[in-house]
C-alpha atoms as a PDB file:
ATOM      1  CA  UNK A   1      12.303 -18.601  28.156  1.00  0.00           C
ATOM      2  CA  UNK A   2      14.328 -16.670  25.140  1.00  0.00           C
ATOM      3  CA  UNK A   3      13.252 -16.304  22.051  1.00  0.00           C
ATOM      4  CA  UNK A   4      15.751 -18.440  20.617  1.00  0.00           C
ATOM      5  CA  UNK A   5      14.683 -21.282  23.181  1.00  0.00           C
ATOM      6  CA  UNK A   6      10.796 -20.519  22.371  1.00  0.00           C
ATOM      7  CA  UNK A   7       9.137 -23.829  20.503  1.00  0.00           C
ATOM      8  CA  UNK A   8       6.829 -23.085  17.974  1.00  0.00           C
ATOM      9  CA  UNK A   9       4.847 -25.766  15.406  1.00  0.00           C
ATOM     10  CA  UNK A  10       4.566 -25.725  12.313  1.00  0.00           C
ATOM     11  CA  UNK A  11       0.761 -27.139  11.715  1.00  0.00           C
ATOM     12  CA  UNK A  12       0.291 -27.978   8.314  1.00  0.00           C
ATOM     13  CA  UNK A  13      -2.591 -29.331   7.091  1.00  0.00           C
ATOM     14  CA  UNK A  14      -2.931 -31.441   3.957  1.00  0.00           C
ATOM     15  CA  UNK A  15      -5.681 -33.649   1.690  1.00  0.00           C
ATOM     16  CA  UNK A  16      -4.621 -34.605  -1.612  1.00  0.00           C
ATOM     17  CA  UNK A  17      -1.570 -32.252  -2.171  1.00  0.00           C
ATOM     18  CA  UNK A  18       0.736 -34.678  -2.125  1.00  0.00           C
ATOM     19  CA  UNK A  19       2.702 -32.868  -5.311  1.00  0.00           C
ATOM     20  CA  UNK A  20       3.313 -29.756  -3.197  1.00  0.00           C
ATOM     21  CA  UNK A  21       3.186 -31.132   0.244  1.00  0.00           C
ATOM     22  CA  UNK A  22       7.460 -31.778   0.362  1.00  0.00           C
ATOM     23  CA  UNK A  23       8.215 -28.125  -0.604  1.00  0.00           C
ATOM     24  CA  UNK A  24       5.654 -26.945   2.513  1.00  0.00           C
ATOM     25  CA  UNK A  25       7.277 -29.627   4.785  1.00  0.00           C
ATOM     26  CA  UNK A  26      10.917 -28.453   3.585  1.00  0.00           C
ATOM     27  CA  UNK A  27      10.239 -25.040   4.023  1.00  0.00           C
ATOM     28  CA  UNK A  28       8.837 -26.014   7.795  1.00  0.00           C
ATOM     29  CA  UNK A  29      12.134 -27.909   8.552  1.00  0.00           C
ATOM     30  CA  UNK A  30      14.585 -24.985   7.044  1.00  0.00           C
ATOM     31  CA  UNK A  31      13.613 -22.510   9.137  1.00  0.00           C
ATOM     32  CA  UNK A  32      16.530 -20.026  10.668  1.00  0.00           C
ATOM     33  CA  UNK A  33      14.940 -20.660  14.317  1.00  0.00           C
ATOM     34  CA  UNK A  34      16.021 -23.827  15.141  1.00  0.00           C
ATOM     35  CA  UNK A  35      13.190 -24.819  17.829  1.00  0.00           C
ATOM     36  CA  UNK A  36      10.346 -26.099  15.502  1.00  0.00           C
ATOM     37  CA  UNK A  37       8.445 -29.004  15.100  1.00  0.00           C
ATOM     38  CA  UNK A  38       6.540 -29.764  12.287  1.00  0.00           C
ATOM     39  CA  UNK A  39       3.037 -31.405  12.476  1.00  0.00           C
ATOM     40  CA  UNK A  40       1.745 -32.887   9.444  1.00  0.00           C
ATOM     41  CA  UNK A  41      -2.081 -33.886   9.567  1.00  0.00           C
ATOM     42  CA  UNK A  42      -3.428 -35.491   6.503  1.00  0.00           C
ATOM     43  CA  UNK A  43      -7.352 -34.852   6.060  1.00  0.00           C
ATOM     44  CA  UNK A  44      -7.888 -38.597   4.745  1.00  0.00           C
ATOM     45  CA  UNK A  45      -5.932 -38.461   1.002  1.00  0.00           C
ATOM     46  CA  UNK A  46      -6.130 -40.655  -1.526  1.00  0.00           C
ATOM     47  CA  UNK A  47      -3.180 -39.691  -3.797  1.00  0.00           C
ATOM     48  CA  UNK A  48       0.788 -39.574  -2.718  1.00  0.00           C
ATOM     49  CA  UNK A  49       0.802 -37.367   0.154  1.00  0.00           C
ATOM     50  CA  UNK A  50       1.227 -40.443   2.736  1.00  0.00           C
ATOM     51  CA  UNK A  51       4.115 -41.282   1.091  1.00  0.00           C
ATOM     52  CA  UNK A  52       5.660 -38.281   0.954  1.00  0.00           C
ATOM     53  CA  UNK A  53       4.945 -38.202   5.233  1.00  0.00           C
ATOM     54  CA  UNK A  54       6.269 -41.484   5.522  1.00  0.00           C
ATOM     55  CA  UNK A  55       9.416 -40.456   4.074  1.00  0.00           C
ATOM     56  CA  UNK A  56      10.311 -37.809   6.441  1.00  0.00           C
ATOM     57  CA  UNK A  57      10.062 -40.271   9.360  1.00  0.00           C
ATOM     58  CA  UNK A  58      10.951 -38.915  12.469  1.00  0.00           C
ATOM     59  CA  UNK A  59      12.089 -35.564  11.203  1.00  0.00           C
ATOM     60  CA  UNK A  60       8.074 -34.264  11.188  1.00  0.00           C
ATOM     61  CA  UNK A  61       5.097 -35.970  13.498  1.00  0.00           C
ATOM     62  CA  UNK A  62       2.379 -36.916  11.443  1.00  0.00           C
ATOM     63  CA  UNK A  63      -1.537 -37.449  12.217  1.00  0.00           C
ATOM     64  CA  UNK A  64      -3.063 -39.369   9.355  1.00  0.00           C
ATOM     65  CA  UNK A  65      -6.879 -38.936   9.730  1.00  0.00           C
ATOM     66  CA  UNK A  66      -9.737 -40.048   7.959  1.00  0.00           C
ATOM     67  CA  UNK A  67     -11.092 -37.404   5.891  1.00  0.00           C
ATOM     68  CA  UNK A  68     -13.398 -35.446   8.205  1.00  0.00           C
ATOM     69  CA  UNK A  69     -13.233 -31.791   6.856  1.00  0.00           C
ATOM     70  CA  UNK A  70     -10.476 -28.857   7.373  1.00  0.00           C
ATOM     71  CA  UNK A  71     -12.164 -27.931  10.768  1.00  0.00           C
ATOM     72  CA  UNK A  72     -11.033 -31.230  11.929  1.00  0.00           C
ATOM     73  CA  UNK A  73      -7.701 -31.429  10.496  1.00  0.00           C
ATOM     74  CA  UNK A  74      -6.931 -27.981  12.842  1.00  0.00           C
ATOM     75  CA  UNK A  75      -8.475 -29.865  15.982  1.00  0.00           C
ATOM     76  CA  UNK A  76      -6.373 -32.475  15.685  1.00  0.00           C
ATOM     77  CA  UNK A  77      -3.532 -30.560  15.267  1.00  0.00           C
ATOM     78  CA  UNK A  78      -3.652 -27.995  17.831  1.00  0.00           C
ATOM     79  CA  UNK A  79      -4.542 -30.947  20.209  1.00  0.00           C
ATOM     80  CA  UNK A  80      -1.589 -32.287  19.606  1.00  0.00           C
ATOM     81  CA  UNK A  81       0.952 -29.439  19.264  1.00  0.00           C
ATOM     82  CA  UNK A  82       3.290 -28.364  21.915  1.00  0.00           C
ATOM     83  CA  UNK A  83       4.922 -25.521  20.939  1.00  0.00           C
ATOM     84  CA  UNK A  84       3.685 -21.738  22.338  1.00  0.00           C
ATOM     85  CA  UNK A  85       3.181 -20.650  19.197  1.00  0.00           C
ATOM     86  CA  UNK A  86       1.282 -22.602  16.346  1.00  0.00           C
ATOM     87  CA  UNK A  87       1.859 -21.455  12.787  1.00  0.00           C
ATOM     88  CA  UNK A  88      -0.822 -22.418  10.260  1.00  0.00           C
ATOM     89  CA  UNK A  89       0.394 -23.931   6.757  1.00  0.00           C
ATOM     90  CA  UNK A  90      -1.681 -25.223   3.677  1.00  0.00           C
ATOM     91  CA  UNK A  91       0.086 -28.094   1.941  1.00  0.00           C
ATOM     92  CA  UNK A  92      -0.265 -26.314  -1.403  1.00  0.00           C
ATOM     93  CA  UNK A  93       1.986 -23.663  -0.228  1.00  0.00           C
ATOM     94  CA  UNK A  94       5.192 -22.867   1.671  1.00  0.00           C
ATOM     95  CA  UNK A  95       7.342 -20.164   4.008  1.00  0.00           C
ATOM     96  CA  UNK A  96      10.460 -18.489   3.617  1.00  0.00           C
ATOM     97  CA  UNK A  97      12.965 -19.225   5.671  1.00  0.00           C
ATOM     98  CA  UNK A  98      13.140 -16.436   8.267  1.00  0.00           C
ATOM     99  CA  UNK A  99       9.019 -16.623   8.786  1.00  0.00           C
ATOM    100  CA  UNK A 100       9.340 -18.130  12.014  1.00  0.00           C
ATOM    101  CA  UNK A 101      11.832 -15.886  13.560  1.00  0.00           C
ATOM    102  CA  UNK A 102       9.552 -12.617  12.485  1.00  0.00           C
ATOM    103  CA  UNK A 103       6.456 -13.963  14.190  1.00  0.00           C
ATOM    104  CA  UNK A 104       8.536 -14.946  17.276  1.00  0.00           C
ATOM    105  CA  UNK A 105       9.774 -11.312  16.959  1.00  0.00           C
ATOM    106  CA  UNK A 106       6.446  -9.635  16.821  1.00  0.00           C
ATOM    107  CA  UNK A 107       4.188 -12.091  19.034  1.00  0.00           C
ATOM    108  CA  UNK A 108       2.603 -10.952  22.315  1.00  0.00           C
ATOM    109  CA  UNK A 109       0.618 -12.858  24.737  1.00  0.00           C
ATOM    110  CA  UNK A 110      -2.807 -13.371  23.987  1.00  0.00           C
ATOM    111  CA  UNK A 111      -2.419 -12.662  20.388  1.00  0.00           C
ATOM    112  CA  UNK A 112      -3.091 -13.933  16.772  1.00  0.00           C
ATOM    113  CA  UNK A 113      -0.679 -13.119  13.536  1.00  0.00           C
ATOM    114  CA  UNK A 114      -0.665 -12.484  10.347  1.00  0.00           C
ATOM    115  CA  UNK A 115       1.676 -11.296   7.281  1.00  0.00           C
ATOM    116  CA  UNK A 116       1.543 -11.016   3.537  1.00  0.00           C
ATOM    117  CA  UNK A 117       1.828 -13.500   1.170  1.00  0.00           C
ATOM    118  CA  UNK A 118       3.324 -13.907  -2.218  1.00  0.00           C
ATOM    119  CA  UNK A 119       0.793 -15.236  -5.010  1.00  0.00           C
ATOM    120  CA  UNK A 120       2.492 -17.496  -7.251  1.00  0.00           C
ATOM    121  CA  UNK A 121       2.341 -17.240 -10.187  1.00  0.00           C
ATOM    122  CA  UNK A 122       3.024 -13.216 -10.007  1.00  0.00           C
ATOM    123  CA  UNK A 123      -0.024 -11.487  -8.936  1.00  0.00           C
ATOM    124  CA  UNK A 124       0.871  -9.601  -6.033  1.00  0.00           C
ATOM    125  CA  UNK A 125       0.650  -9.857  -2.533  1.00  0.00           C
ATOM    126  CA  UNK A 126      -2.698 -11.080  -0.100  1.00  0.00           C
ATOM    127  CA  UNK A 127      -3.604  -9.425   1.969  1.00  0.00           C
ATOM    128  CA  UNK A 128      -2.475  -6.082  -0.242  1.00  0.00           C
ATOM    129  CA  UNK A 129      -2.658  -3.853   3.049  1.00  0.00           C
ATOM    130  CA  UNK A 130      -2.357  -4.400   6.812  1.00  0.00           C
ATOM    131  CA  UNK A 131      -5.743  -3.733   8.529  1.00  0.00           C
ATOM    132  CA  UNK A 132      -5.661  -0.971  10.790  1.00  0.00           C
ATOM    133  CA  UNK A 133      -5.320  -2.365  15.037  1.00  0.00           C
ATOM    134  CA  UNK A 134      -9.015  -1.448  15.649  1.00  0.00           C
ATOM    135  CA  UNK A 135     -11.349  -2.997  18.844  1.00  0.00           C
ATOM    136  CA  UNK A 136     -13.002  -5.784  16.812  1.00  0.00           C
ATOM    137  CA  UNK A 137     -15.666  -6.383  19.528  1.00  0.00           C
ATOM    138  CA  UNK A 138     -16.406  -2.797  19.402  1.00  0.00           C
ATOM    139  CA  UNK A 139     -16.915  -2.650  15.496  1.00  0.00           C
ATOM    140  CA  UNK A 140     -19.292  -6.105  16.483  1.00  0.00           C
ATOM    141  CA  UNK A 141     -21.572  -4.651  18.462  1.00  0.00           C
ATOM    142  CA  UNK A 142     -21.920  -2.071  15.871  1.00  0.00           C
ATOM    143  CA  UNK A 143     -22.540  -3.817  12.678  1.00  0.00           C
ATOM    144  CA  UNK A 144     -23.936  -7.400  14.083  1.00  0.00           C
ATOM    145  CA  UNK A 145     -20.509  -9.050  12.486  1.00  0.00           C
ATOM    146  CA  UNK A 146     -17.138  -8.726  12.730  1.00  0.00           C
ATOM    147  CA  UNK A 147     -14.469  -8.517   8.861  1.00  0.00           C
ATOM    148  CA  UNK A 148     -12.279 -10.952   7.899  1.00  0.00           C
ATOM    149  CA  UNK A 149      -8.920  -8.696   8.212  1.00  0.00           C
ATOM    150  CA  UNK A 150      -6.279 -11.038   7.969  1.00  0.00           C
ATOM    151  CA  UNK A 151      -4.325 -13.544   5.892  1.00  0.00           C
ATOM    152  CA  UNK A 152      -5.379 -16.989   4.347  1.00  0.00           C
ATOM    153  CA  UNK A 153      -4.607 -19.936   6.226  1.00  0.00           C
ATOM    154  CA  UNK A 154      -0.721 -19.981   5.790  1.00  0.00           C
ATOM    155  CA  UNK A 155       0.073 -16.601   6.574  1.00  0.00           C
ATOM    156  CA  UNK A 156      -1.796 -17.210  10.661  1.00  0.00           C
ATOM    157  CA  UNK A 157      -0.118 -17.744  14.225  1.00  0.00           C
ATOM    158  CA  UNK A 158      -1.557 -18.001  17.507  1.00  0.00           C
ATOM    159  CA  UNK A 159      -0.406 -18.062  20.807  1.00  0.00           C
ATOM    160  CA  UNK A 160      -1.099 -21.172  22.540  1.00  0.00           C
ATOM    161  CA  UNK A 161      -2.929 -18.752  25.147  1.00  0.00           C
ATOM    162  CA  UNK A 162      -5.262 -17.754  22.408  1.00  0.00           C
ATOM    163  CA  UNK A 163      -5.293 -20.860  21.243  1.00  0.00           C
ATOM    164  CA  UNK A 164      -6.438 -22.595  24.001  1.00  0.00           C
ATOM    165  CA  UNK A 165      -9.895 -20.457  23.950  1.00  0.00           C
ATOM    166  CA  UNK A 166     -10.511 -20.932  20.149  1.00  0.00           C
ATOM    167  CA  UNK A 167     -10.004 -24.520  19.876  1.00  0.00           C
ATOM    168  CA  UNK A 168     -11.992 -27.108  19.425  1.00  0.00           C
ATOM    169  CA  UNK A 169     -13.590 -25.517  16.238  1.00  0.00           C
ATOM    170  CA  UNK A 170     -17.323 -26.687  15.344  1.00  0.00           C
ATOM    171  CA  UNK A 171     -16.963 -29.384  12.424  1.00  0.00           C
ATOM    172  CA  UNK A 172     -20.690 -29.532  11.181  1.00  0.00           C
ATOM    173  CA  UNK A 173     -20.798 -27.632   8.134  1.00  0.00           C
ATOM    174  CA  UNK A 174     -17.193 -26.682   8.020  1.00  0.00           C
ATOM    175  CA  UNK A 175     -15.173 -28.826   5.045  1.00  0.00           C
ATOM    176  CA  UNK A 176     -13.378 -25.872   4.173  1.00  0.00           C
ATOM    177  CA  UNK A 177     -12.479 -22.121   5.645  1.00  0.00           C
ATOM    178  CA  UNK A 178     -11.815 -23.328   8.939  1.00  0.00           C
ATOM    179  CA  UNK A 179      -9.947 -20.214   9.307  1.00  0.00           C
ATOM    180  CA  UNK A 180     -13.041 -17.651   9.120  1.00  0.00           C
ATOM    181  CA  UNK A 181     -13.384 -19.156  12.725  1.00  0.00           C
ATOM    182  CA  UNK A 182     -10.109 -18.941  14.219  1.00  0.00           C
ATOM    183  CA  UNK A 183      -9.429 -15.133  12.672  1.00  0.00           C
ATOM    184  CA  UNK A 184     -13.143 -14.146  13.799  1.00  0.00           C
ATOM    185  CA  UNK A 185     -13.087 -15.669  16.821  1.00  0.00           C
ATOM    186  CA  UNK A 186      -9.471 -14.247  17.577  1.00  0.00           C
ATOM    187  CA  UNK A 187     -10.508 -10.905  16.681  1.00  0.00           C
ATOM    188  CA  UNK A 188     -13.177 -10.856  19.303  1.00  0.00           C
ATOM    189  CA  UNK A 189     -11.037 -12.167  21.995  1.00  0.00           C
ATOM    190  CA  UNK A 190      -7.524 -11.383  21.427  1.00  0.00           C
ATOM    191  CA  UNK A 191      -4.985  -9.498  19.837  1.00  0.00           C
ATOM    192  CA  UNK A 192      -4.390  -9.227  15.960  1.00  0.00           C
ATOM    193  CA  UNK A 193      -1.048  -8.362  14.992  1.00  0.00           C
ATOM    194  CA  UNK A 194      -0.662  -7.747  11.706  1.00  0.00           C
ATOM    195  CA  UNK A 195       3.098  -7.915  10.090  1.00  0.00           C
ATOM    196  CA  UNK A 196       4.049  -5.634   7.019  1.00  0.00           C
ATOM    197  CA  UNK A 197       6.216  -8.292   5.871  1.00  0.00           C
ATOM    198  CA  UNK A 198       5.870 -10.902   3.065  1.00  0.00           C
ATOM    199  CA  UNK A 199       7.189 -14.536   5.047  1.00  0.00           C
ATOM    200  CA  UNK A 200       5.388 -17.085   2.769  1.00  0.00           C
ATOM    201  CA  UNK A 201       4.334 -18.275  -0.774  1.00  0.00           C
ATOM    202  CA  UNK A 202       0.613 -18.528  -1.407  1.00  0.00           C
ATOM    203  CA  UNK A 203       0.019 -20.634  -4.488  1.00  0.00           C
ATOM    204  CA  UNK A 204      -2.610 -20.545  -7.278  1.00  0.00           C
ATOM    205  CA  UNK A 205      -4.249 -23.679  -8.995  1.00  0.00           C
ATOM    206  CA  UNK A 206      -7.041 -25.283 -10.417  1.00  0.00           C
ATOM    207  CA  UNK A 207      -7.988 -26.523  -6.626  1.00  0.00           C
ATOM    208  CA  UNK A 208      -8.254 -22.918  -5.277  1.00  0.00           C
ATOM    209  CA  UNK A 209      -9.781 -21.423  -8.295  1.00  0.00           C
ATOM    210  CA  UNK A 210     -12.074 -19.255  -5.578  1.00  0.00           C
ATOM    211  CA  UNK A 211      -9.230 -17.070  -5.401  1.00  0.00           C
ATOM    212  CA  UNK A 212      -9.608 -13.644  -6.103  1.00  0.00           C
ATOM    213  CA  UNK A 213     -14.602 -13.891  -6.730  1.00  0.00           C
ATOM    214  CA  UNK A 214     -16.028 -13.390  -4.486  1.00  0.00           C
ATOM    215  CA  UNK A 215     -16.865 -16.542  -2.036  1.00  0.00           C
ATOM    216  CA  UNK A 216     -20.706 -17.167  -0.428  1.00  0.00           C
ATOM    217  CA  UNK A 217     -20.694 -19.781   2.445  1.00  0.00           C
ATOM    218  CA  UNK A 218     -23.758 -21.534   2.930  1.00  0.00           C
ATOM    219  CA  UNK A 219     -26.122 -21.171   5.055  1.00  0.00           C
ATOM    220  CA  UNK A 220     -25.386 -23.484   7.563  1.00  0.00           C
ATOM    221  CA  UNK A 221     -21.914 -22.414   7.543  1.00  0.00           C
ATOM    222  CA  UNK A 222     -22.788 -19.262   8.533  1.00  0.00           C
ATOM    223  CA  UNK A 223     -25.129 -20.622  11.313  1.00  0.00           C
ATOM    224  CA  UNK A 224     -22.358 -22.601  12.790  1.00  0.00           C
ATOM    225  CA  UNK A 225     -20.218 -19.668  12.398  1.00  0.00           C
ATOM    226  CA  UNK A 226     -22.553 -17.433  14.003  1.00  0.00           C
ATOM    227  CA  UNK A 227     -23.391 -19.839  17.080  1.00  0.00           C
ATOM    228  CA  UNK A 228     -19.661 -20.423  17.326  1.00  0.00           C
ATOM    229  CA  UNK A 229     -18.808 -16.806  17.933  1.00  0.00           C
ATOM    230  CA  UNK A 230     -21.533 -15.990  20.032  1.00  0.00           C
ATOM    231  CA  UNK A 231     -20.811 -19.065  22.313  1.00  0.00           C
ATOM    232  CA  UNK A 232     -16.446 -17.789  22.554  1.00  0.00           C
ATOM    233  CA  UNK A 233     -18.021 -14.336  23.540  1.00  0.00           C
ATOM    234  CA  UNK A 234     -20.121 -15.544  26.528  1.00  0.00           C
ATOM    235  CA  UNK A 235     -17.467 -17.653  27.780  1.00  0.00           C
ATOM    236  CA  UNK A 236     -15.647 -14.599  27.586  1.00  0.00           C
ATOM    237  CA  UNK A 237     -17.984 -13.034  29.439  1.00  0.00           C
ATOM    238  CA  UNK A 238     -18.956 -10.479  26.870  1.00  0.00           C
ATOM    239  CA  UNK A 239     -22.548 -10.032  25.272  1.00  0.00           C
ATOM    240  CA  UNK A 240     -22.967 -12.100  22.193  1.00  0.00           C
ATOM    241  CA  UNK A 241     -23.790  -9.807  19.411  1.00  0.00           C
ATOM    242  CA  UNK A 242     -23.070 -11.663  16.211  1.00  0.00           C
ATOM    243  CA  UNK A 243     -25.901 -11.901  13.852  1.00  0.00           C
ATOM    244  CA  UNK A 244     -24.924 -11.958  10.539  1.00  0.00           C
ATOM    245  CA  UNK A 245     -27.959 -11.816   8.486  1.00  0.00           C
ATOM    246  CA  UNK A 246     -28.841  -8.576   9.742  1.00  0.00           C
ATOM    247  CA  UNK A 247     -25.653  -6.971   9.809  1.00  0.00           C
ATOM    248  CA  UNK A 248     -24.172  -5.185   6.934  1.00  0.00           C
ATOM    249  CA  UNK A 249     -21.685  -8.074   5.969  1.00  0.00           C
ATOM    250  CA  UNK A 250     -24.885  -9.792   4.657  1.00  0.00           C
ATOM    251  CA  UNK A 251     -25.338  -8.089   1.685  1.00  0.00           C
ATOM    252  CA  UNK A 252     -23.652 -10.754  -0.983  1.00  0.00           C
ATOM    253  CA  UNK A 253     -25.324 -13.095   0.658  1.00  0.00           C
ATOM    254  CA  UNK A 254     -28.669 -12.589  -0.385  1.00  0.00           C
ATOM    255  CA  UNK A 255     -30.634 -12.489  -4.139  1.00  0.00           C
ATOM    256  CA  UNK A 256     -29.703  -9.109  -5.847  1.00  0.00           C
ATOM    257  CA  UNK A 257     -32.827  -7.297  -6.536  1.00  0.00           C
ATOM    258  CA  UNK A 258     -33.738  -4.503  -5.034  1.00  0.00           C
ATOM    259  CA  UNK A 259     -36.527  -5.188  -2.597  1.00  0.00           C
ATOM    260  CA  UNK A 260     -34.359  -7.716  -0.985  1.00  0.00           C
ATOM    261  CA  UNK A 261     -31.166  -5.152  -0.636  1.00  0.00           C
ATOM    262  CA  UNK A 262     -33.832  -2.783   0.752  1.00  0.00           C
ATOM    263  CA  UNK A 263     -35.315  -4.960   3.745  1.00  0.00           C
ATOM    264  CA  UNK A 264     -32.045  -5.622   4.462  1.00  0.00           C
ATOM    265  CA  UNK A 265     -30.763  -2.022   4.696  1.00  0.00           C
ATOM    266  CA  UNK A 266     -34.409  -1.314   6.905  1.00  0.00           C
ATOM    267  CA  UNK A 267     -33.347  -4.192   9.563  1.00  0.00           C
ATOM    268  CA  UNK A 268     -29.647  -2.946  10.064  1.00  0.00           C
ATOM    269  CA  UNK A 269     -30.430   0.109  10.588  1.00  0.00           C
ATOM    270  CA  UNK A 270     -33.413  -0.466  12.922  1.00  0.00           C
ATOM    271  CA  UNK A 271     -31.495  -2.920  14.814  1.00  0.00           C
ATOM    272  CA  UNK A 272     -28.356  -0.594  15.546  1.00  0.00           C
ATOM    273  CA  UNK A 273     -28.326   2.904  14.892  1.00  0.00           C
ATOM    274  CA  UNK A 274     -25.048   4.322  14.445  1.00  0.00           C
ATOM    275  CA  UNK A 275     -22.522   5.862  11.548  1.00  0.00           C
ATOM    276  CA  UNK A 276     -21.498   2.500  10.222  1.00  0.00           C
ATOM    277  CA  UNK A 277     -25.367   1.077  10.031  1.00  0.00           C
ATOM    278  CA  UNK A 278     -25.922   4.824   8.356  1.00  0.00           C
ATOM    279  CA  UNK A 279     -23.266   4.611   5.798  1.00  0.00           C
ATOM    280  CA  UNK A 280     -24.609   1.116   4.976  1.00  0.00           C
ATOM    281  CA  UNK A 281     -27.869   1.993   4.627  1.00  0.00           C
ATOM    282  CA  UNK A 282     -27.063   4.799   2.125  1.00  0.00           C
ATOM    283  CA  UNK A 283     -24.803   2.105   0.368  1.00  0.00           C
ATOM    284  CA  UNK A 284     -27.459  -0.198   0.015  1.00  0.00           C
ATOM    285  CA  UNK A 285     -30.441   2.248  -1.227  1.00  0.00           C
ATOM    286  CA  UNK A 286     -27.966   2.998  -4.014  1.00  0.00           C
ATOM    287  CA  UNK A 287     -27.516  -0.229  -4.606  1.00  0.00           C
ATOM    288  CA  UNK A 288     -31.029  -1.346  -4.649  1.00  0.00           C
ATOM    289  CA  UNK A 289     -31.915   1.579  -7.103  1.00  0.00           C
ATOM    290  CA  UNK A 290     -29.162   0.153  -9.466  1.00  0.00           C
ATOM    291  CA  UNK A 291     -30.520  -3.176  -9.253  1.00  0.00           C
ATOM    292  CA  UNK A 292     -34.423  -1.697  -9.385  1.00  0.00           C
ATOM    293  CA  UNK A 293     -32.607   0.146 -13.075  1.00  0.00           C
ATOM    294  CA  UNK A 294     -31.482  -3.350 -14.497  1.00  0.00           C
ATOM    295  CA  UNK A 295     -34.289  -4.270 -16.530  1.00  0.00           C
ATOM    296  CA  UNK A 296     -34.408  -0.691 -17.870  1.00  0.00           C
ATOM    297  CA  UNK A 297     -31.189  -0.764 -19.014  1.00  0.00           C
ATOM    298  CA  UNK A 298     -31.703  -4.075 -20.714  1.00  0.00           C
ATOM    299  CA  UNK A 299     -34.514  -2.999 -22.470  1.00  0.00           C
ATOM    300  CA  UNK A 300     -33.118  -0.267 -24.315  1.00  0.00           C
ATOM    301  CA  UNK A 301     -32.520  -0.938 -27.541  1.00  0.00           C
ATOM    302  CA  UNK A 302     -29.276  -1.215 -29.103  1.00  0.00           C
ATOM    303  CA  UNK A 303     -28.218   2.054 -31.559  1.00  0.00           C
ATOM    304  CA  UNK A 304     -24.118   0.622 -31.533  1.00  0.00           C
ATOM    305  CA  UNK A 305     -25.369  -0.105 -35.816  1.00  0.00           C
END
């Protein structure tokens, strides 16, 4: 099949933006490849957005849902896509116009994508750098955990291949950052492709005020996350090494005082001794000792007068 032959859907997925969700499905149906269909799944809303779907009629396919959480939204609609590549929009924001013809241009089998995105209003670009192409599953067995190195939702594409071996995701636990599973997971299985090229608009609001602190899941997100990972890799037939709460990436995800950074630095390191669980463990005695200095530092009395 050529590339200009090649179908590819456009998933996006949508609760309660109905007063951005026409400029992501306009931006899905003005693409310069011409072989797209555009999936709409609406996660249950309450507001406009059905509206706005119904008005499109046969120009998108729609899957109105009830709401069930984002991890749901993206099994229904990678169950029913079609194209051989899926590309992954939020209903708050929307591509340029030559997106899909770049990620046609740079996909390989067995491979997820990513690019930059624009922040609107002006504040840059996310992700600000293209992570380095690195074995993943390597770095995993290393640390206990594997980074987040790509894009937010709407700057992601996966070949159905890689797909196919991600999907269904686990939808305990999961309302929101579905994507920490599909990048994780793809990382430890696949390809990552990253693309030094801005192809979409990522927007900023009151409803993603996360953006830009720093984000703690829960607990039982991370347990589902864990168990999902570990579960890809054995089907894989690979040794299931994720275990987040004693791997480095654990460290905001505890209480901030010093004995607490300190156990955690002791069962790291004891569990995998290498350069990375080194360099942590220096990292984290240093922070400890700042944390241990806190209430000396508050106690001093203030000479500003």
């Amino acid at each position: 099949m050529t590339q200009s032959k090649l179908l590819v859907t456009i998933l996006i997925n949508n609760y309660n933006y109905g007063r951005f969700l026409r400029q992501a499905i306009d931006s899905a149906l003005n693409q310069t490849h011409a072989n797209v269909e555009v999936l709409v799944v609406d996660n249950g809303s309450t507001d406009e957005s059905r509206d706005v779907i119904h008005s499109y009629g046969d120009r998108i396919r729609s899957i109105l849902k009830e709401n069930g959480g984002q991890a749901s939204t993206f099994n229904a609609g990678f169950a029913a896509s079609r194209g051989e590549i899926i590309c992954m929009l939020d209903a708050d924001d929307f591509f340029h116009p030559d997106k899909v013809e770049r990620v046609i241009h740079y996909s390989q089998p067995g491979s997820m994508l990513y690019h930059q995105l624009r922040i609107q209003p002006g504040l840059g670009v996310i992700p600000r750098a293209i992570a380095p192409d690195i074995d993943y599953y390597l770095r995993a067995r290393r640390s206990g955990f594997v980074p987040y190195m790509a894009s937010p939702t709407s700057g992601l594409a996966f070949g159905r291949d890689l797909a196919l071996r991600l999907i269904p995701l686990p939808t305990d636990h999961v309302r929101y950052s579905a994507d920490d599973f599909i990048v994780r997971g793809a990382a430890l299985l696949g390809k990552i492709i990253g693309i030094p090229e801005v192809l979409a608009t990522y927007r900023v609001h009151a409803e993603n005020g996360w953006y830009g602190k720093s984000e703690q899941k829960s607990p039982q997100f991370m347990a589902e996350l864990e168990g999902y990972l570990n579960r890809k890799l054995v089907q894989a037939g690979k040794k299931p090494v994720i275990d987040f709460y004693h791997s480095p990436a654990a460290i905001d995800h505890i209480p901030q005082n010093s004995a607490d950074i300190t156990r955690l630095a002791l069962s790291v390191f004891s569990r995998r001794v290498n350069l990375i669980t080194l360099k942590f463990m220096v990292y984290a005695f240093s922070r400890a000792f700042a944390c241990a200095m806190l209430p000396a530092v508050s106690d001093t009395p203030d000479r500003s007068n």
